[in-house]
Structure formats: C-alpha cells, structure tokens
PDB file of N, CA and C in Angstrom:
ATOM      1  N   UNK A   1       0.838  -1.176   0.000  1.00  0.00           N
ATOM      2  CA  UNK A   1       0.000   0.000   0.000  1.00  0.00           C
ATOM      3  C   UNK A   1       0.886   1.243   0.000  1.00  0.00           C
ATOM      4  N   UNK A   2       0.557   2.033  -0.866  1.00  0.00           N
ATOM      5  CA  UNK A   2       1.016   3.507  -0.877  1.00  0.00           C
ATOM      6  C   UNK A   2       0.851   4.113   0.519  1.00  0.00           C
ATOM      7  N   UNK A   3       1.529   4.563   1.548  1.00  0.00           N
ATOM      8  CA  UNK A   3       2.033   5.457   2.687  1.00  0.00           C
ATOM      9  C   UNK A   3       1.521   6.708   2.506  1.00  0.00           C
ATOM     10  N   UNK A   4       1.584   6.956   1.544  1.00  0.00           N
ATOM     11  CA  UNK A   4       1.965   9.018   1.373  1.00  0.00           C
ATOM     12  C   UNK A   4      -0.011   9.130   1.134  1.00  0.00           C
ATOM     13  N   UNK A   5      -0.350   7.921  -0.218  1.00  0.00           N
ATOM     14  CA  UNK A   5      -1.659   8.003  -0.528  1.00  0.00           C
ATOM     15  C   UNK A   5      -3.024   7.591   0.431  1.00  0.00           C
ATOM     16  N   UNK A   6      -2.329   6.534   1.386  1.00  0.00           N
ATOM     17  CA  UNK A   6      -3.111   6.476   2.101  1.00  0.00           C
ATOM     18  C   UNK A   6      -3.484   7.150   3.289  1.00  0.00           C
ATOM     19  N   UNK A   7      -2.721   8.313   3.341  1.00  0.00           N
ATOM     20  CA  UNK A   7      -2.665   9.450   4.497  1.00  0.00           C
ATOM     21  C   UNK A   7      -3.248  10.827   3.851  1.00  0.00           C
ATOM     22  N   UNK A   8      -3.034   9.888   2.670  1.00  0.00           N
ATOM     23  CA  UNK A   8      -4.111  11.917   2.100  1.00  0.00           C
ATOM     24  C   UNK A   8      -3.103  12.845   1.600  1.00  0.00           C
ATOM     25  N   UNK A   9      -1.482  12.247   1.831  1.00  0.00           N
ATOM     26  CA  UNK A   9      -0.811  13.162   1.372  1.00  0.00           C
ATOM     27  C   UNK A   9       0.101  13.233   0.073  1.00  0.00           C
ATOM     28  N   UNK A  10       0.516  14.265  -0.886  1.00  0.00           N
ATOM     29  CA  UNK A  10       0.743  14.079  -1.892  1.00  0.00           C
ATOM     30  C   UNK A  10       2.348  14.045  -1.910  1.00  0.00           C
ATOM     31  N   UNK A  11       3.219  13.413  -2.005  1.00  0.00           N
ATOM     32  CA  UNK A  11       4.501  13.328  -2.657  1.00  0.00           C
ATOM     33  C   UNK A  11       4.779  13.376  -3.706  1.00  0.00           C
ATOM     34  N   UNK A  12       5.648  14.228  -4.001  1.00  0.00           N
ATOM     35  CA  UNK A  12       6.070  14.776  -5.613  1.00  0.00           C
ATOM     36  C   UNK A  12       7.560  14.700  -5.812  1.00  0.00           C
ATOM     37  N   UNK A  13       7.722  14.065  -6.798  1.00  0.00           N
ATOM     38  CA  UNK A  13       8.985  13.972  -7.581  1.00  0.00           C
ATOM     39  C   UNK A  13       9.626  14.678  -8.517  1.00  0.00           C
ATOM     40  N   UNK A  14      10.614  15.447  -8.178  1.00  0.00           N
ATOM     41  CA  UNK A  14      11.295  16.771  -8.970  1.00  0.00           C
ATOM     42  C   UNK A  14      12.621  17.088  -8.460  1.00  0.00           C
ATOM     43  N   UNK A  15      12.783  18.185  -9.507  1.00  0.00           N
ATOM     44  CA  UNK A  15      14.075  18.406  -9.031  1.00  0.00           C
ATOM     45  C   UNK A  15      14.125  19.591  -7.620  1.00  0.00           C
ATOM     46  N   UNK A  16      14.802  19.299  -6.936  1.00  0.00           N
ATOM     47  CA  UNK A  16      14.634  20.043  -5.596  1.00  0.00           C
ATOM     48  C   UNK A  16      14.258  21.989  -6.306  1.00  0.00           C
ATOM     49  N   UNK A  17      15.602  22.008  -6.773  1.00  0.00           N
ATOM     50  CA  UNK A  17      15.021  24.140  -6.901  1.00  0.00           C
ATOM     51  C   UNK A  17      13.580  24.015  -7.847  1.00  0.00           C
ATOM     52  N   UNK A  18      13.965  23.650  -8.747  1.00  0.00           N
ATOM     53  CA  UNK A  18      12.503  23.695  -9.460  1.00  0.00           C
ATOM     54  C   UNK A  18      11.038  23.364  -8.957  1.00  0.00           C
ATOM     55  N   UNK A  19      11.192  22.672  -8.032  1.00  0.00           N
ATOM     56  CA  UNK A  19      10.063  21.779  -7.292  1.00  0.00           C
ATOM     57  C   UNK A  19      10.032  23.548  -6.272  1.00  0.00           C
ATOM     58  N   UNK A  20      11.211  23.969  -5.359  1.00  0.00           N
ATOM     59  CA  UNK A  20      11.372  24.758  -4.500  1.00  0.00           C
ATOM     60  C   UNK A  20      10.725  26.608  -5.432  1.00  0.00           C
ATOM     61  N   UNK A  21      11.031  26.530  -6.507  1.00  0.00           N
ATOM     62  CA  UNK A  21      10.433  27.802  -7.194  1.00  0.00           C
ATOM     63  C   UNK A  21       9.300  27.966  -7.645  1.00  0.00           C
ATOM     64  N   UNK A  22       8.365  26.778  -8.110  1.00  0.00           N
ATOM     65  CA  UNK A  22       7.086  26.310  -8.131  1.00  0.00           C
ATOM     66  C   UNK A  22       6.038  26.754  -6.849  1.00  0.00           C
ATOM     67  N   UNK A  23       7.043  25.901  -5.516  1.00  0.00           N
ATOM     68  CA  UNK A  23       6.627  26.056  -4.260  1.00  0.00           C
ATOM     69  C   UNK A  23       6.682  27.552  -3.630  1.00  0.00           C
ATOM     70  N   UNK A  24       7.202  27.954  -4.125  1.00  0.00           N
ATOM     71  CA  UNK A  24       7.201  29.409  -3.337  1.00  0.00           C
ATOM     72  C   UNK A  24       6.362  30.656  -4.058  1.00  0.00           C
ATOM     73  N   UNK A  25       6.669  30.343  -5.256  1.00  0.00           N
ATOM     74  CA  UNK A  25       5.536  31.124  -6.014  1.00  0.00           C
ATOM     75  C   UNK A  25       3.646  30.717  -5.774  1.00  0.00           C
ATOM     76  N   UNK A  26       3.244  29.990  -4.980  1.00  0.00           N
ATOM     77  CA  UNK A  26       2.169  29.726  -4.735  1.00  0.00           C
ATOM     78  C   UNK A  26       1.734  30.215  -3.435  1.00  0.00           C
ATOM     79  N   UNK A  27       0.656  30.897  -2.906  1.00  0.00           N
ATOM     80  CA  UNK A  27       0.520  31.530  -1.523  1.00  0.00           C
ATOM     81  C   UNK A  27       0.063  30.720  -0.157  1.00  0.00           C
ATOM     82  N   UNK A  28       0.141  30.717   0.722  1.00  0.00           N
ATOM     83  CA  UNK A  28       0.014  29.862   1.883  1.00  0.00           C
ATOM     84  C   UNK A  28       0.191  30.913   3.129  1.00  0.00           C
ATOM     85  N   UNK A  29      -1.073  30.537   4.198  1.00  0.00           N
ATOM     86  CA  UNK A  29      -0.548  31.042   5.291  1.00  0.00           C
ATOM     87  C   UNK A  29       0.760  31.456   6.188  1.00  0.00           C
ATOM     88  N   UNK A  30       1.544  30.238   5.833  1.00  0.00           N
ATOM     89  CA  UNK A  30       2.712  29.803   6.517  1.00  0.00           C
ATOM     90  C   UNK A  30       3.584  28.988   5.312  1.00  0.00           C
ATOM     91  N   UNK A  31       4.729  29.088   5.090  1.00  0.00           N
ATOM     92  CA  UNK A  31       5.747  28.099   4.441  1.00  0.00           C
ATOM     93  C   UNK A  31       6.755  27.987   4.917  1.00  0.00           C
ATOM     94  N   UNK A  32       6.972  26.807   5.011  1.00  0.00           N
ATOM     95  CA  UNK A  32       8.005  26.329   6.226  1.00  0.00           C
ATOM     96  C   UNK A  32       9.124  25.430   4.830  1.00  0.00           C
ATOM     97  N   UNK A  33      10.145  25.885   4.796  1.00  0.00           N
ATOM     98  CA  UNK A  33      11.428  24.960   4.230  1.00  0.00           C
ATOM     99  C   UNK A  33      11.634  24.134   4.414  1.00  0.00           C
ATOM    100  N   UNK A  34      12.027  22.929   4.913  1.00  0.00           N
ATOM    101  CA  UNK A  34      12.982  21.899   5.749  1.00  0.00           C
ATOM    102  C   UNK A  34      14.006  21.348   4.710  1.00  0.00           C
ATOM    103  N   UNK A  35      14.944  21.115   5.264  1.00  0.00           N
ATOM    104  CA  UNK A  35      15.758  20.069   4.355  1.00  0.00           C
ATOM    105  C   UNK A  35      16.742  19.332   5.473  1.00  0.00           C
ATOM    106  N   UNK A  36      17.281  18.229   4.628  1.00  0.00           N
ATOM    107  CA  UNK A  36      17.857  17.816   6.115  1.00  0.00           C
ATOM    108  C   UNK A  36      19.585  17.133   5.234  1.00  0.00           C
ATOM    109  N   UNK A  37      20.311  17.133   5.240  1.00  0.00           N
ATOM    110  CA  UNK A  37      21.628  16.550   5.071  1.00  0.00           C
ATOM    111  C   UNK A  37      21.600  16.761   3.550  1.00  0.00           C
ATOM    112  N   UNK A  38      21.096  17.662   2.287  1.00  0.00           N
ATOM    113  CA  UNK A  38      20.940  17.697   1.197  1.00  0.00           C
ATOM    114  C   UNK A  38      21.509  18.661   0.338  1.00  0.00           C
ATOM    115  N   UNK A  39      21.337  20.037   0.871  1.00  0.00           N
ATOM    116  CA  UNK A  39      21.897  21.038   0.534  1.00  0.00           C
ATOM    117  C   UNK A  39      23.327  20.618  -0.159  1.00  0.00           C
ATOM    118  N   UNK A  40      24.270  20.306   1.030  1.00  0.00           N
ATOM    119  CA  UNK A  40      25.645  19.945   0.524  1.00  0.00           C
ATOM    120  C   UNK A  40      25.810  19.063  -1.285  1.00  0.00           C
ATOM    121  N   UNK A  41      24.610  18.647  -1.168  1.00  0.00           N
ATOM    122  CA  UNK A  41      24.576  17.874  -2.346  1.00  0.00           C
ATOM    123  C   UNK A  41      24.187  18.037  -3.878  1.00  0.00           C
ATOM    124  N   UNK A  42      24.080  19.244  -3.640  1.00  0.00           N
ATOM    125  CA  UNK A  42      23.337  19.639  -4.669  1.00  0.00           C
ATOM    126  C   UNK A  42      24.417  20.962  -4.974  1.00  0.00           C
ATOM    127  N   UNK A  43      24.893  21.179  -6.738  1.00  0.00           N
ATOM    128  CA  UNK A  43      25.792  21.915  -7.379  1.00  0.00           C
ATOM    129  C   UNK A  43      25.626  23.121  -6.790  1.00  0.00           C
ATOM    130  N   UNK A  44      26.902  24.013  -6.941  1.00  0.00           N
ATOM    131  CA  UNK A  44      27.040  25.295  -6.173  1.00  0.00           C
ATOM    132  C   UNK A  44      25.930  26.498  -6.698  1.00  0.00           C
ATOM    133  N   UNK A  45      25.587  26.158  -8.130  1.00  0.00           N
ATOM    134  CA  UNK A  45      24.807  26.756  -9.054  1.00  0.00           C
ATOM    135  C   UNK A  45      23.989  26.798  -8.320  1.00  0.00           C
ATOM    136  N   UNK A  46      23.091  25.152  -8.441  1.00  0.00           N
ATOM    137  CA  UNK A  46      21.564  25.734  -7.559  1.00  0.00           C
ATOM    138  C   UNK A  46      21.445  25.822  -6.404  1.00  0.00           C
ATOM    139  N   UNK A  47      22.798  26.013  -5.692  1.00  0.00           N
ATOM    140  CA  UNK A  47      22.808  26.313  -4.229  1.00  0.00           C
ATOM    141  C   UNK A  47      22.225  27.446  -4.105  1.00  0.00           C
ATOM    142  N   UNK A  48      22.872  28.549  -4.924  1.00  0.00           N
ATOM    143  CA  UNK A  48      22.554  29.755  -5.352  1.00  0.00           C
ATOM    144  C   UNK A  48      21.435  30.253  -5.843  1.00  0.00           C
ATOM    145  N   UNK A  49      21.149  29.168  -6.731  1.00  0.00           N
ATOM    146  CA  UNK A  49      19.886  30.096  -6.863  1.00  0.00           C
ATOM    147  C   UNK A  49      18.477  29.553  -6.111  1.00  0.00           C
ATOM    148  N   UNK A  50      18.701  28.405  -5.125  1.00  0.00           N
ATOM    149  CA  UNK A  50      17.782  28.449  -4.026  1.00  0.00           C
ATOM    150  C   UNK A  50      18.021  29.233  -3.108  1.00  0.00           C
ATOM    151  N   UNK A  51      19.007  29.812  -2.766  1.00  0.00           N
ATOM    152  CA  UNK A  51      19.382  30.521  -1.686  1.00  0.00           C
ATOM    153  C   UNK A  51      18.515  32.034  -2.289  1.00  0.00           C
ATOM    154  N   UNK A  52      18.469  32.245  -3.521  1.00  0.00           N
ATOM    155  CA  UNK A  52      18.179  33.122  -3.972  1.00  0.00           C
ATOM    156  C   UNK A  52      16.580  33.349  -4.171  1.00  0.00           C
ATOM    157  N   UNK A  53      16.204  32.076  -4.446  1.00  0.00           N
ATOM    158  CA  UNK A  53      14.375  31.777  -4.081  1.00  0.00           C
ATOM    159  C   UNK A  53      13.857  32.112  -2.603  1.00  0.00           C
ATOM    160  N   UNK A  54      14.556  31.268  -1.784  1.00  0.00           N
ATOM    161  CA  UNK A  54      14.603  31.408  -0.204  1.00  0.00           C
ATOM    162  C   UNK A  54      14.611  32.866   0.242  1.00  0.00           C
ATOM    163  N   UNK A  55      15.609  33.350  -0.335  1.00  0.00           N
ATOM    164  CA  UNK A  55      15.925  35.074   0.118  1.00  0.00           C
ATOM    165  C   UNK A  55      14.556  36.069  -0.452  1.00  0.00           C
ATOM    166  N   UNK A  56      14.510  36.095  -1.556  1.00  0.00           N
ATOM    167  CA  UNK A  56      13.396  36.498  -2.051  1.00  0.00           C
ATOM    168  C   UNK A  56      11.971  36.298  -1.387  1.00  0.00           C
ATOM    169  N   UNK A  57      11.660  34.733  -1.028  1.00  0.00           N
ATOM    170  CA  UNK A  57       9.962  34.802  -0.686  1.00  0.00           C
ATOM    171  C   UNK A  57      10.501  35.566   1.004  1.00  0.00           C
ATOM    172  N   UNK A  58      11.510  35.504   1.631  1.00  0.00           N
ATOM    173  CA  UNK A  58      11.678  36.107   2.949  1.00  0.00           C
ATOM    174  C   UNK A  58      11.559  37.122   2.606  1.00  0.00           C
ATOM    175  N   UNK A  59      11.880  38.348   1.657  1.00  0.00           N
ATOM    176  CA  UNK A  59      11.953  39.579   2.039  1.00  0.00           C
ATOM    177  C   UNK A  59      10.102  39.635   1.489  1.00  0.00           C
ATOM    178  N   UNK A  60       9.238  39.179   0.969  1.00  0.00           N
ATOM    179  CA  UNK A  60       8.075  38.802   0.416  1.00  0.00           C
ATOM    180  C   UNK A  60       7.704  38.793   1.853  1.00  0.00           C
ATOM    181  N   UNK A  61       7.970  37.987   2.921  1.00  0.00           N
ATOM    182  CA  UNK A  61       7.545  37.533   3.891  1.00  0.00           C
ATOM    183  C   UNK A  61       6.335  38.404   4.638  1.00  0.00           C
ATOM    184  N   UNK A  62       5.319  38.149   5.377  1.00  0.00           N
ATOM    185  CA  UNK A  62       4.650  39.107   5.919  1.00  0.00           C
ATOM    186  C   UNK A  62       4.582  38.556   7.528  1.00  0.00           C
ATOM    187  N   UNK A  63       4.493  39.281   8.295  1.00  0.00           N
ATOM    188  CA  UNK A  63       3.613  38.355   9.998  1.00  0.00           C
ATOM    189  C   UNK A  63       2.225  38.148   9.468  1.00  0.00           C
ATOM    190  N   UNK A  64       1.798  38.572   8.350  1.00  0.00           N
ATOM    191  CA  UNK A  64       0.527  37.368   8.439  1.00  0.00           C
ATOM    192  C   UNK A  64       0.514  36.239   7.522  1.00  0.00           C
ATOM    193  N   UNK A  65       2.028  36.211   6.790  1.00  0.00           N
ATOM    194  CA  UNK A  65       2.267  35.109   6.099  1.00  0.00           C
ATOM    195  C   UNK A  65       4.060  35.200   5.968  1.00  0.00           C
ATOM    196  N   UNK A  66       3.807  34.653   7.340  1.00  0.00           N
ATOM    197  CA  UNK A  66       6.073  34.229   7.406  1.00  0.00           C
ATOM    198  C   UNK A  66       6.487  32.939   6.497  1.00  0.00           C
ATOM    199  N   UNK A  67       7.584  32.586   6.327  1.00  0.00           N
ATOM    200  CA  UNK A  67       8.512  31.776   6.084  1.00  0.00           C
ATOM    201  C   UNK A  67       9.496  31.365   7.272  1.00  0.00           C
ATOM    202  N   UNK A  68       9.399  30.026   7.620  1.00  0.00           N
ATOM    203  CA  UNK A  68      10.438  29.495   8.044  1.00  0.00           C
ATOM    204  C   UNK A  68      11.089  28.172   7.274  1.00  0.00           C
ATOM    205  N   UNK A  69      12.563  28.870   7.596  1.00  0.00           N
ATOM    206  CA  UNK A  69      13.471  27.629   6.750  1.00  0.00           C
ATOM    207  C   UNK A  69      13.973  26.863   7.861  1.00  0.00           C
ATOM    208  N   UNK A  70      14.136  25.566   7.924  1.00  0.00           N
ATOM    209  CA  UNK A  70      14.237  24.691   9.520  1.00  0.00           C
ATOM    210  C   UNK A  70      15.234  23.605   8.589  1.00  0.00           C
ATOM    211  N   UNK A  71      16.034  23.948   8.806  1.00  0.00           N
ATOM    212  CA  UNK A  71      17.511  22.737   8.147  1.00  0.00           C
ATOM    213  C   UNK A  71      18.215  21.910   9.281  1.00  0.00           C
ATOM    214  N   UNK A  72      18.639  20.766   8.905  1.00  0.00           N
ATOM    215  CA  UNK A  72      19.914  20.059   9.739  1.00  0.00           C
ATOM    216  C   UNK A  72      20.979  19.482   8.576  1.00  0.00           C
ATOM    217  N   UNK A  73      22.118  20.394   8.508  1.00  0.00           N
ATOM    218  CA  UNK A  73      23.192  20.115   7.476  1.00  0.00           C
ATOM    219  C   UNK A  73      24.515  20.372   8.053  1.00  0.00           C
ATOM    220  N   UNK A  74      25.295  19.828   7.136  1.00  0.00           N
ATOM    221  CA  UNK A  74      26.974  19.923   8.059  1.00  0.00           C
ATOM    222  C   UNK A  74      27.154  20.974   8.215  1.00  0.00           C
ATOM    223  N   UNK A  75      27.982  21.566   8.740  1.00  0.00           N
ATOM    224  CA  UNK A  75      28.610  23.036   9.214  1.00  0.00           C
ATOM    225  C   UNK A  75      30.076  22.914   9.469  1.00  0.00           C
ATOM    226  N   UNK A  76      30.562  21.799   9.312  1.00  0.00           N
ATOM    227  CA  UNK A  76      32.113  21.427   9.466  1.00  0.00           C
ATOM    228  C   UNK A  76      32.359  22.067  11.292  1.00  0.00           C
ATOM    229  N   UNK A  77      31.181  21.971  12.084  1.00  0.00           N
ATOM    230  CA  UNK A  77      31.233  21.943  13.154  1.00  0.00           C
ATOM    231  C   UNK A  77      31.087  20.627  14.066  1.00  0.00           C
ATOM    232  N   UNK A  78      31.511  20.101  14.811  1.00  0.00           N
ATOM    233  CA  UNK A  78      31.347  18.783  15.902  1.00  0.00           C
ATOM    234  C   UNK A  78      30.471  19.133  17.369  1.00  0.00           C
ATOM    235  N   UNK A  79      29.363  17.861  17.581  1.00  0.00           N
ATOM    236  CA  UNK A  79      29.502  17.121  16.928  1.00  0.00           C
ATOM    237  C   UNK A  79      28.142  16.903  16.011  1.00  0.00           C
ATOM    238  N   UNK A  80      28.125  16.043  14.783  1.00  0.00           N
ATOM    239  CA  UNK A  80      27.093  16.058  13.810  1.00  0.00           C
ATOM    240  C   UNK A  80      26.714  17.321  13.214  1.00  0.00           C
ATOM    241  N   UNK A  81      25.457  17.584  13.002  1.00  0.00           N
ATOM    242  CA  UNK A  81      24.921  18.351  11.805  1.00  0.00           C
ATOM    243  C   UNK A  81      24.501  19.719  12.433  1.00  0.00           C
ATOM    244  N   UNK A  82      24.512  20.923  12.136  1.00  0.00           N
ATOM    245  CA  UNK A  82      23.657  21.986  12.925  1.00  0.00           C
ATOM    246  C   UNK A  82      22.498  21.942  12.331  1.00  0.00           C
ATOM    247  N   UNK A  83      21.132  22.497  13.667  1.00  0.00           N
ATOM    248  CA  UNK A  83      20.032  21.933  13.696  1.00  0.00           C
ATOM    249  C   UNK A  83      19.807  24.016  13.850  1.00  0.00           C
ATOM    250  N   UNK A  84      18.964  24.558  12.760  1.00  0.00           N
ATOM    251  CA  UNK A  84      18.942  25.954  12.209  1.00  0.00           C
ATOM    252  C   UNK A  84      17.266  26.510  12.132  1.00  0.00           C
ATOM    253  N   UNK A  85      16.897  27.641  12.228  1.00  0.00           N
ATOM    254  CA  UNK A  85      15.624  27.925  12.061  1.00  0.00           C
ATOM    255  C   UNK A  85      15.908  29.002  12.122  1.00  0.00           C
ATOM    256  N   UNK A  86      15.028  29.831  10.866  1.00  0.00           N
ATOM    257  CA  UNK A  86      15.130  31.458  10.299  1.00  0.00           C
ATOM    258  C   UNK A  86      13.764  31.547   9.985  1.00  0.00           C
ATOM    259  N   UNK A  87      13.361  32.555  10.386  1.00  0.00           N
ATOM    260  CA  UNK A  87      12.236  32.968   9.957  1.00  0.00           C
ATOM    261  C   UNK A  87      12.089  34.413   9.821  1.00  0.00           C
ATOM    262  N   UNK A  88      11.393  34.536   8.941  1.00  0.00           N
ATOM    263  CA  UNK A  88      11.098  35.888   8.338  1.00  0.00           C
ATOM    264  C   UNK A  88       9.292  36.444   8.627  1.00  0.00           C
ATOM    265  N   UNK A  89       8.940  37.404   8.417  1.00  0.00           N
ATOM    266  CA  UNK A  89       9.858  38.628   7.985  1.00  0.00           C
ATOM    267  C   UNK A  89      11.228  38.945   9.014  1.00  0.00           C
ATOM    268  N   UNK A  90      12.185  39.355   9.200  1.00  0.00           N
ATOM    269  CA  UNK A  90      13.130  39.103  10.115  1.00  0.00           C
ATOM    270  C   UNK A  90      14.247  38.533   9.440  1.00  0.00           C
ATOM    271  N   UNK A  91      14.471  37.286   9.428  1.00  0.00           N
ATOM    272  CA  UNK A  91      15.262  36.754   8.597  1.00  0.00           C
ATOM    273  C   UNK A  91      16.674  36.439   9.671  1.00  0.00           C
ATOM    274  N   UNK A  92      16.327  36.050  10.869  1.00  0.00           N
ATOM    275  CA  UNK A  92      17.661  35.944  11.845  1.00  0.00           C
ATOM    276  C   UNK A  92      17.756  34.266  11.575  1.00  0.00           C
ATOM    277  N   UNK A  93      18.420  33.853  11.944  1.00  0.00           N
ATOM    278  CA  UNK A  93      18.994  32.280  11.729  1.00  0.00           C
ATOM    279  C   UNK A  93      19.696  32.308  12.894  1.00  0.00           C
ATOM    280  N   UNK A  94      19.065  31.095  13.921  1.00  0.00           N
ATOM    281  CA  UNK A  94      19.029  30.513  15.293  1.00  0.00           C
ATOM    282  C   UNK A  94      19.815  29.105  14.914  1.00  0.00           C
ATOM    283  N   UNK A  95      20.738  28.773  15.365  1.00  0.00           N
ATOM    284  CA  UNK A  95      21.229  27.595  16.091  1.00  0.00           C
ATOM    285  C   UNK A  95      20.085  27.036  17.178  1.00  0.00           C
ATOM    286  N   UNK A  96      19.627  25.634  16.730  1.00  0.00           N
ATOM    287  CA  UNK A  96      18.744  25.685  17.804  1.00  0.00           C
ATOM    288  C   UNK A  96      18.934  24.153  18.321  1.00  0.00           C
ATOM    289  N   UNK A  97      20.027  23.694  17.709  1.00  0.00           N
ATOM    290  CA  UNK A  97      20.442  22.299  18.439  1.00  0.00           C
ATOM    291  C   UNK A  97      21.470  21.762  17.457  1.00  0.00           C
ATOM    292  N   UNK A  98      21.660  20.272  17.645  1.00  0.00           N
ATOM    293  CA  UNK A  98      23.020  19.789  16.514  1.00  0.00           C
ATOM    294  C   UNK A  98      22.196  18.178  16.501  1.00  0.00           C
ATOM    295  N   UNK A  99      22.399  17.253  15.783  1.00  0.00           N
ATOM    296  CA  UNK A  99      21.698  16.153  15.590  1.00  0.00           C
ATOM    297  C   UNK A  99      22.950  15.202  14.827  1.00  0.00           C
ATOM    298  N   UNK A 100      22.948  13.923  15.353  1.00  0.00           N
ATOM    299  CA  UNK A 100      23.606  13.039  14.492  1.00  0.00           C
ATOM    300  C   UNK A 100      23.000  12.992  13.190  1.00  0.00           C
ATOM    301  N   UNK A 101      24.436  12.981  12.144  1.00  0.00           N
ATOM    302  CA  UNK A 101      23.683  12.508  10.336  1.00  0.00           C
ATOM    303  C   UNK A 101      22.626  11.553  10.253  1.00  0.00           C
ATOM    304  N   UNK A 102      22.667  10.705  11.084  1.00  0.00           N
ATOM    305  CA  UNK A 102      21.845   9.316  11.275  1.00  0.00           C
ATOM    306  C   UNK A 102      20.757   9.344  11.503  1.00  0.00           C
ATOM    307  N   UNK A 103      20.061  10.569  12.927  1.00  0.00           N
ATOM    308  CA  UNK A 103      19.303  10.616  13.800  1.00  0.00           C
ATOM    309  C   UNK A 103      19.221  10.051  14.666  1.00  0.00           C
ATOM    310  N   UNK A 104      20.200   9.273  15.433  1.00  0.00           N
ATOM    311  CA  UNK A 104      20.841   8.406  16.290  1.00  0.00           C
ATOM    312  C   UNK A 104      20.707   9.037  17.751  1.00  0.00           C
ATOM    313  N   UNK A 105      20.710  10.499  17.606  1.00  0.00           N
ATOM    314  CA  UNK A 105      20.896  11.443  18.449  1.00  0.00           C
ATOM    315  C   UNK A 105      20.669  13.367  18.598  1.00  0.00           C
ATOM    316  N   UNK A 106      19.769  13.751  18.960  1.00  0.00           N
ATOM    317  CA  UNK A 106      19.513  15.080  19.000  1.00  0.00           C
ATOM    318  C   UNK A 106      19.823  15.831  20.011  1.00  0.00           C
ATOM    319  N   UNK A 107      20.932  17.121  20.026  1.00  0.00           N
ATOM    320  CA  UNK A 107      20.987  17.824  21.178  1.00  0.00           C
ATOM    321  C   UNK A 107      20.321  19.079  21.048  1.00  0.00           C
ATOM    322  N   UNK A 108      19.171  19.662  21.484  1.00  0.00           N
ATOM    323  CA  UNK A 108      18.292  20.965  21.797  1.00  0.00           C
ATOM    324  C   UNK A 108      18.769  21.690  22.056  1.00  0.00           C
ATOM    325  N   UNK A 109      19.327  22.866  21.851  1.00  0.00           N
ATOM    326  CA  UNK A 109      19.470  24.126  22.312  1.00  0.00           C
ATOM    327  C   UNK A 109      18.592  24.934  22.660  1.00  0.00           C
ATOM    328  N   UNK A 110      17.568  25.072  21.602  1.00  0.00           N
ATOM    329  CA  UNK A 110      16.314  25.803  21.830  1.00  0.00           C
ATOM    330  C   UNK A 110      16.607  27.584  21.538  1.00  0.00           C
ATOM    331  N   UNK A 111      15.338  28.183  21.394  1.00  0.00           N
ATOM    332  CA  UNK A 111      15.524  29.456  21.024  1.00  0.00           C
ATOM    333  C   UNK A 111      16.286  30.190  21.618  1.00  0.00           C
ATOM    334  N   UNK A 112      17.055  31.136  21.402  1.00  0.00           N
ATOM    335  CA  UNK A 112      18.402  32.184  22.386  1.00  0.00           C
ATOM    336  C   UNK A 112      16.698  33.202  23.321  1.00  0.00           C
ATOM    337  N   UNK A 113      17.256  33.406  24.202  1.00  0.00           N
ATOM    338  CA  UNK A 113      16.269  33.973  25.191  1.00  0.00           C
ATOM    339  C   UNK A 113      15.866  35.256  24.864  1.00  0.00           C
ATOM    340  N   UNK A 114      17.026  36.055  24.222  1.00  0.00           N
ATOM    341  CA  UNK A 114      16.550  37.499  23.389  1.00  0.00           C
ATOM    342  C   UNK A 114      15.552  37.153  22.577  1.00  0.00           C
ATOM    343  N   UNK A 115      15.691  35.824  22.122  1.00  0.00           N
ATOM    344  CA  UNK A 115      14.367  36.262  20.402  1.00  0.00           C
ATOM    345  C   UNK A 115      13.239  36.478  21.019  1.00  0.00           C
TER     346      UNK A 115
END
C-alpha cells in the first residue's frame, strides 16, 4: 500500500530548486522549508539560486504570512549536523540544536532567550 496516498498526502517527484520555485511562487498562510543533510549535495549553481528563491519569498515575507526555513546540514562543526531555524519577515537564523547525520541522536538548544 502507498504510505503518502493512504494518508491523504501528496509526494512529488522533482528536481529540488525547481520543485522549490514552483513552491514558493504559490501563496500559503505559513511556508516552512525543511531540508535535512541535502543542501551539501546539490551543485554550487543551484545552491545559489535556491538561496536566492529562499531570500526572495523572505523579504516577500509578511507576519501574516512568514517563512520558516528549519535545516539540519553539516557546518564542518562537531559534533554532527547543525540543527537551524530562520524565519522571516526578520530573517535571523538561530542555532537551535546539533543532531547526528543518522538521527541516532539530538541535542536541543532551543531558542536564544533574546528572540
């Protein structure tokens, strides 16, 4: 049995920016990013020009329709992956924990007490 279909939900197959420029050009209360260990993987090109989609619907962003981007990717920091959340309008980027590549293990930091 299909997982995704039998929950009502739709999974789509594409290429990440293209799938990601599609997605952002469409309106929603809330749009939330995630990605998790992928970024690194993908050419410097469309690093760029998701970074450049991303940047864009943020400055777009409203408080009655934010963006948050919520990543866990390397940082060439120890130990494992940094665990990140930015949200706009605003656009600050929180350290908000670190996580094994695996998921083996999550350490919380949680929001800095100023935000």
């Amino acid at each position: 049995m299909d997982i995704a279909a039998s929950e009502g939900k739709l999974v789509e197959r594409a290429d990440a920016i293209d799938w990601l420029k599609v997605r952002l050009a469409r309106s929603f209360p809330v749009h939330v990013i995630y990605h998790s260990i992928a970024w690194q993987y993908l050419p410097a090109a469309a690093q760029r020009e998701g970074e450049a989609l991303i940047s864009a619907a943020g400055l777009a962003a409203t408080h009655d329709a934010p963006l948050a981007r919520l990543q866990m990717e390397g940082d060439g920091q120890t130990p494992g992956a940094a665990l990140s959340l930015q949200i706009w309008p605003g656009g600050e980027k929180h350290l908000i924990g670190r996580a094994d590549f695996h998921g083996r293990w999550v350490r919380w930091q949680g929001w800095p007490a100023s935000a």
